[in-house]
PDB file of N, CA and C in Angstrom:
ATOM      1  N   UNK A   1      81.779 -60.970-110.588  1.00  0.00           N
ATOM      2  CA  UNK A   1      81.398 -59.761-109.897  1.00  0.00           C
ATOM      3  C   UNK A   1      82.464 -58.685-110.093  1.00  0.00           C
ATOM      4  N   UNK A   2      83.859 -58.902-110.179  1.00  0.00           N
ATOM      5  CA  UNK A   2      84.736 -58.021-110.174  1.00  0.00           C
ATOM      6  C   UNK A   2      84.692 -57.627-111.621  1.00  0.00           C
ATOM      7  N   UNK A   3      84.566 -58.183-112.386  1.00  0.00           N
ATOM      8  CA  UNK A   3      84.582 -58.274-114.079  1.00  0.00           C
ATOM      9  C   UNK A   3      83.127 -57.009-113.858  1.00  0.00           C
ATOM     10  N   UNK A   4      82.800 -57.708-113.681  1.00  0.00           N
ATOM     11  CA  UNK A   4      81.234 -56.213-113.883  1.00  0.00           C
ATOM     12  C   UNK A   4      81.775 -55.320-113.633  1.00  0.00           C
ATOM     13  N   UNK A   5      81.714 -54.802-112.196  1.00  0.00           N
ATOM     14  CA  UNK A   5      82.377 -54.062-111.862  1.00  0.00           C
ATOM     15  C   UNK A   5      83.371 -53.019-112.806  1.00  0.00           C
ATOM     16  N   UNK A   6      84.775 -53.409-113.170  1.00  0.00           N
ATOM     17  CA  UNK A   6      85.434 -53.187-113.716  1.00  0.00           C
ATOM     18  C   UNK A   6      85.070 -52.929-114.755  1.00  0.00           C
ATOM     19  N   UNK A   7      83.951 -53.552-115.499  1.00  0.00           N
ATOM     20  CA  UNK A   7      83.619 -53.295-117.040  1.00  0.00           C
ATOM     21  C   UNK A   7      82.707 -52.155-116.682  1.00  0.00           C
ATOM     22  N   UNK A   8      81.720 -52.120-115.845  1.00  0.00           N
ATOM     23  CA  UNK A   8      80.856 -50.692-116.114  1.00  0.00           C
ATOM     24  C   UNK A   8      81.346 -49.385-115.576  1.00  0.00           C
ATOM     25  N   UNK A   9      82.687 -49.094-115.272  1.00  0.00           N
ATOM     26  CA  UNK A   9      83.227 -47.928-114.966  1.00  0.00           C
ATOM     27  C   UNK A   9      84.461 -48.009-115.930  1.00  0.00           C
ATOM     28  N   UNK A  10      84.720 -47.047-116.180  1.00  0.00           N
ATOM     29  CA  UNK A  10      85.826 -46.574-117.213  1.00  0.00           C
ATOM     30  C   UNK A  10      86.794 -46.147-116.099  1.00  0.00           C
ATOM     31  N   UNK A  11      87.047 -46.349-115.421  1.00  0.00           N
ATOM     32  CA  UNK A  11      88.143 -46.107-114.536  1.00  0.00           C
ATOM     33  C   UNK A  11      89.297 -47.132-114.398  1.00  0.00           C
ATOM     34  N   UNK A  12      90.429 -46.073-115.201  1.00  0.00           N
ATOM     35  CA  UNK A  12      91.561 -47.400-115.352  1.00  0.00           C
ATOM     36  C   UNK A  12      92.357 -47.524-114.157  1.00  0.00           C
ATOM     37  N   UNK A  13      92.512 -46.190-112.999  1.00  0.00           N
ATOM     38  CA  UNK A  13      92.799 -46.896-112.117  1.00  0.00           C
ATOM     39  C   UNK A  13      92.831 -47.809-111.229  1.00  0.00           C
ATOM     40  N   UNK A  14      91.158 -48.049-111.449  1.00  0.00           N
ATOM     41  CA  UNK A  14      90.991 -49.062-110.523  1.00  0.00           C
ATOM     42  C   UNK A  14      91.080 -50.766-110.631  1.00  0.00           C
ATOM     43  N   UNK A  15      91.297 -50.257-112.290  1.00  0.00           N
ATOM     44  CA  UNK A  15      91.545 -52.089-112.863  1.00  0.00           C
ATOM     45  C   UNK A  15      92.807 -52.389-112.906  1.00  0.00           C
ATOM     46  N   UNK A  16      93.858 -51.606-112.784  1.00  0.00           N
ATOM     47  CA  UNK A  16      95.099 -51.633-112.843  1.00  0.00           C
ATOM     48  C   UNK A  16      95.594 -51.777-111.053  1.00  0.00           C
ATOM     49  N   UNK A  17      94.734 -51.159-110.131  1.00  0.00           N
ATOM     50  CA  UNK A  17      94.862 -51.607-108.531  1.00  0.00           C
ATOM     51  C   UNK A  17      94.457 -53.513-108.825  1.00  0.00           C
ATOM     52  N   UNK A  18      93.283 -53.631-109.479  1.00  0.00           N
ATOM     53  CA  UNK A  18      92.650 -55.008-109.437  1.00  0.00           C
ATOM     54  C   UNK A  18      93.689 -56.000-109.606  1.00  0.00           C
ATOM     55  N   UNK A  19      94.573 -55.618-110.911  1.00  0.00           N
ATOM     56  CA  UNK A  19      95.357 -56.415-111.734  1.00  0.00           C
ATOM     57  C   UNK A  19      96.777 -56.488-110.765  1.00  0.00           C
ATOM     58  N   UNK A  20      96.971 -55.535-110.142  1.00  0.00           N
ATOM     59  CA  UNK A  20      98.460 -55.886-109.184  1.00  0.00           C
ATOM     60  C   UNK A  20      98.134 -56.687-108.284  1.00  0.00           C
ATOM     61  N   UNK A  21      96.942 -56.329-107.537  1.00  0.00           N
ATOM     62  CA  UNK A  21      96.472 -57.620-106.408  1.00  0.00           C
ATOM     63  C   UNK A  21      96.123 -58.884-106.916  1.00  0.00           C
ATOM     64  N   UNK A  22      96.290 -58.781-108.071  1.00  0.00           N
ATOM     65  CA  UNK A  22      96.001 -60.702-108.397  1.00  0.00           C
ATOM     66  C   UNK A  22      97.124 -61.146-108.657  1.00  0.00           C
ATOM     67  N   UNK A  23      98.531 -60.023-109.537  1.00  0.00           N
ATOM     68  CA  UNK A  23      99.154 -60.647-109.349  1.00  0.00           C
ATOM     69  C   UNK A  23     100.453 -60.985-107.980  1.00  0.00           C
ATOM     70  N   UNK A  24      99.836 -59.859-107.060  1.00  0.00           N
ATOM     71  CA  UNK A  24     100.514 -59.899-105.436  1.00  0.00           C
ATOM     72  C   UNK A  24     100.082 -61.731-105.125  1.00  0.00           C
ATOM     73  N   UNK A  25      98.685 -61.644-104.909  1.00  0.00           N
ATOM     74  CA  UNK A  25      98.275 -62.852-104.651  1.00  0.00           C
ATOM     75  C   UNK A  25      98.657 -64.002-105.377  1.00  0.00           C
ATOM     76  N   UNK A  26      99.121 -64.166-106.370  1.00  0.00           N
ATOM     77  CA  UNK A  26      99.699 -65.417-107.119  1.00  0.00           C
ATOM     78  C   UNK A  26     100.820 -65.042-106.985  1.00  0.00           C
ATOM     79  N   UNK A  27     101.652 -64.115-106.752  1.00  0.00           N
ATOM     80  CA  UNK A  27     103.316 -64.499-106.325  1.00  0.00           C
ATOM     81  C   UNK A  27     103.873 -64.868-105.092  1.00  0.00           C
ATOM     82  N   UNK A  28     103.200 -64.549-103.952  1.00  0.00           N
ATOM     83  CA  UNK A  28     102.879 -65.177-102.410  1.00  0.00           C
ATOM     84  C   UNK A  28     103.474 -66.295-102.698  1.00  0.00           C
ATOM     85  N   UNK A  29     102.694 -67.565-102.990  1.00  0.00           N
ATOM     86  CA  UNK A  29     102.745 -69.320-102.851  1.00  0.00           C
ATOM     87  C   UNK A  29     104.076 -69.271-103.751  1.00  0.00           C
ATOM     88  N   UNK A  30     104.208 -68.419-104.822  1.00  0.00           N
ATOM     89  CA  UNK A  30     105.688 -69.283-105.583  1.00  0.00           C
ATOM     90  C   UNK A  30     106.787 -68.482-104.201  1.00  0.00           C
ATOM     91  N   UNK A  31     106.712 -68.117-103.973  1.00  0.00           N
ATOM     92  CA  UNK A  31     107.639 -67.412-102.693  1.00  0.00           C
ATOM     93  C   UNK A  31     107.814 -68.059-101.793  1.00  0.00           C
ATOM     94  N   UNK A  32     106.942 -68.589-101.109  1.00  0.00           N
ATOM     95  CA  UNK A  32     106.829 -69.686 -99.972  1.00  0.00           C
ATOM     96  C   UNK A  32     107.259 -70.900-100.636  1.00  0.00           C
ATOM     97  N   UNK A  33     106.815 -71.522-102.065  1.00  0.00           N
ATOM     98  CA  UNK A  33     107.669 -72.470-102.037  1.00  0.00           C
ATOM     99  C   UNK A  33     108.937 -72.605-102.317  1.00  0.00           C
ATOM    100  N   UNK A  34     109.375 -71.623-102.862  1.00  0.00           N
ATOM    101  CA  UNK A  34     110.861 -71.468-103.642  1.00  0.00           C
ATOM    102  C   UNK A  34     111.611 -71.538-101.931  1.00  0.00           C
ATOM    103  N   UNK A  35     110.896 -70.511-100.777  1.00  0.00           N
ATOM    104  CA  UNK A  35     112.140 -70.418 -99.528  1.00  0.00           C
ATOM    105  C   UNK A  35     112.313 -71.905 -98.813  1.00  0.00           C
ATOM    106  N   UNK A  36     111.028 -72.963 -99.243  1.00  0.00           N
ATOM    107  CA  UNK A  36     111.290 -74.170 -98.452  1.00  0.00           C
ATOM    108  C   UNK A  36     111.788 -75.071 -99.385  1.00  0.00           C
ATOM    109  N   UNK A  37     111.736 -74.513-100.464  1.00  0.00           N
ATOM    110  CA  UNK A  37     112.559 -75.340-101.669  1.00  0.00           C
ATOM    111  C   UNK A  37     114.427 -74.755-100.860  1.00  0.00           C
ATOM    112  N   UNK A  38     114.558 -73.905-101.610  1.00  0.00           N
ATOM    113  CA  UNK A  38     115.707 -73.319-100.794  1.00  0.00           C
ATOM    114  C   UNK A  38     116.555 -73.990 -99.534  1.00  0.00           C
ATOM    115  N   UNK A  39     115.182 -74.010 -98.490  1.00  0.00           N
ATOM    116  CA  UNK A  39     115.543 -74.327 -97.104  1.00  0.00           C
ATOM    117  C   UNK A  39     115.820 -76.136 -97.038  1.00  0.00           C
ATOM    118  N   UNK A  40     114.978 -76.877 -97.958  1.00  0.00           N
ATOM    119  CA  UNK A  40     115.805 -78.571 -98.084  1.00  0.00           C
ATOM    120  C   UNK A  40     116.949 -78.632 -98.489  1.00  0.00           C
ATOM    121  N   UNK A  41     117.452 -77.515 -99.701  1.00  0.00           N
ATOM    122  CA  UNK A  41     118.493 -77.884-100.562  1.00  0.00           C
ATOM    123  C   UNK A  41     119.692 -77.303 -99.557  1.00  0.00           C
ATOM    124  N   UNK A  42     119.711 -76.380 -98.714  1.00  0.00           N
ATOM    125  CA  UNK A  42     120.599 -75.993 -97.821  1.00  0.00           C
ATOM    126  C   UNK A  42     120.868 -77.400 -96.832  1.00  0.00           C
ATOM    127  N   UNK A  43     119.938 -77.618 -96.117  1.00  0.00           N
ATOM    128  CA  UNK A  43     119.826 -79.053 -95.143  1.00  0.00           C
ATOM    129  C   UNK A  43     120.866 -79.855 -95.936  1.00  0.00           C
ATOM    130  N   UNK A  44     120.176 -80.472 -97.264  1.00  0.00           N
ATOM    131  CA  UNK A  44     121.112 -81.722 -97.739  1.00  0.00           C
ATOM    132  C   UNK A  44     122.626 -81.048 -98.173  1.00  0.00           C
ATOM    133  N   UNK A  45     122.511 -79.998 -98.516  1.00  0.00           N
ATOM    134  CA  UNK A  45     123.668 -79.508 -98.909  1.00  0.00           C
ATOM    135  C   UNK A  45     124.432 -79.974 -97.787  1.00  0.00           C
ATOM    136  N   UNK A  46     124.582 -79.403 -96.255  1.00  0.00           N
ATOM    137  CA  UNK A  46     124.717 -79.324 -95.261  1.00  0.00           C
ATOM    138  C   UNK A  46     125.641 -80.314 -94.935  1.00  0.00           C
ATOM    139  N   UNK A  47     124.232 -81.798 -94.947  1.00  0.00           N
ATOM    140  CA  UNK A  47     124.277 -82.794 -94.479  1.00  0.00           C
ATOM    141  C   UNK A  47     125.696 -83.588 -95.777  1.00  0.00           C
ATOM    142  N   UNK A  48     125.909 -83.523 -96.683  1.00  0.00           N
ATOM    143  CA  UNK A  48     126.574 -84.057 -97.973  1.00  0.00           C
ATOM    144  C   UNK A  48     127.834 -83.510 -97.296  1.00  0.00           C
ATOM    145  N   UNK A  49     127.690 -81.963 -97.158  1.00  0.00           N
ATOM    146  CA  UNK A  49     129.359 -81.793 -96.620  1.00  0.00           C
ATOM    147  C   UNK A  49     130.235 -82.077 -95.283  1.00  0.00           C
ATOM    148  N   UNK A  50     129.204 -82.904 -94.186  1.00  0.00           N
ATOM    149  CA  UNK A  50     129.310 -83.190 -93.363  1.00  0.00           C
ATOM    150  C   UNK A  50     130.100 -84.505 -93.434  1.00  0.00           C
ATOM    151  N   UNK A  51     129.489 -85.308 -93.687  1.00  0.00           N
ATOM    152  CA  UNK A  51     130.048 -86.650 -94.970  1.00  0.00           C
ATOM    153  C   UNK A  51     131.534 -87.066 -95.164  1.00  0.00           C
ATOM    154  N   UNK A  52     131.659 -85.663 -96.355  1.00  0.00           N
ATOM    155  CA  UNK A  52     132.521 -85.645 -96.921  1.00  0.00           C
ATOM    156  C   UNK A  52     134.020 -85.382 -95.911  1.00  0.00           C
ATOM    157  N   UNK A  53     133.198 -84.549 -94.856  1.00  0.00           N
ATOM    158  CA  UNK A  53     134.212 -84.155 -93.664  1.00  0.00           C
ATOM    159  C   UNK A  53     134.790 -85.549 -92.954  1.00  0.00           C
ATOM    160  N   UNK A  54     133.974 -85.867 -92.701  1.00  0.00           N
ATOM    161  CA  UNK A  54     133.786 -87.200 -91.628  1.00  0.00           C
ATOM    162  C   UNK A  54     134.718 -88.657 -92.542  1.00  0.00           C
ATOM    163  N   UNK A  55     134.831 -88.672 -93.753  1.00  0.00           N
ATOM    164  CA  UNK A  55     135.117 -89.846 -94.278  1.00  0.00           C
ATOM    165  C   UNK A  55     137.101 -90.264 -94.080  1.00  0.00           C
ATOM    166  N   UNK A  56     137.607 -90.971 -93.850  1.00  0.00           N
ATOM    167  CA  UNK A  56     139.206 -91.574 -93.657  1.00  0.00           C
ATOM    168  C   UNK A  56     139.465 -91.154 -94.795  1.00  0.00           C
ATOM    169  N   UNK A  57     141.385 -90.072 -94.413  1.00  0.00           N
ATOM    170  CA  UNK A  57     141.937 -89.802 -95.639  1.00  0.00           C
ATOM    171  C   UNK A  57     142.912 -91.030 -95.972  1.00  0.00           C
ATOM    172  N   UNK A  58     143.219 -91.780 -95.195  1.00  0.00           N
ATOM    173  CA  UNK A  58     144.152 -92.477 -95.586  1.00  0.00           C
ATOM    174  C   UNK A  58     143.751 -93.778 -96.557  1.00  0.00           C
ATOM    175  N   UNK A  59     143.187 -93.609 -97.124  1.00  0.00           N
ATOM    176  CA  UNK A  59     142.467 -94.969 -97.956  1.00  0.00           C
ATOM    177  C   UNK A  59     143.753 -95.440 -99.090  1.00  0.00           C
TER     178      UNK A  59
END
């Protein structure tokens, strides 16, 4: 339907509005996963230097 659309009007603005909102909409989800990707690797980071704190120097 959008393809019609777009094909029977010669109007490039409006395929070029079309074309940013698809790619708005497909960069959303890599965004959301990259910040909870992000947000584990901080946690373990976290948790590793906690560890490292906690372990006897006198060995």
């Amino acid at each position: 339907m959008c393809r019609a659309a777009l094909e029977s009007e010669g109007n490039k603005t409006k395929v070029e509005a079309v074309n940013d909102g698809i790619v708005f909409l497909m960069a959303i989800p890599y965004l959301i996963v990259a910040a909870i990707g992000f947000a584990i690797y901080k946690m373990y980071y976290k948790k590793s230097i906690s560890k490292e704190e906690n372990l006897p120097t006198d060995l």
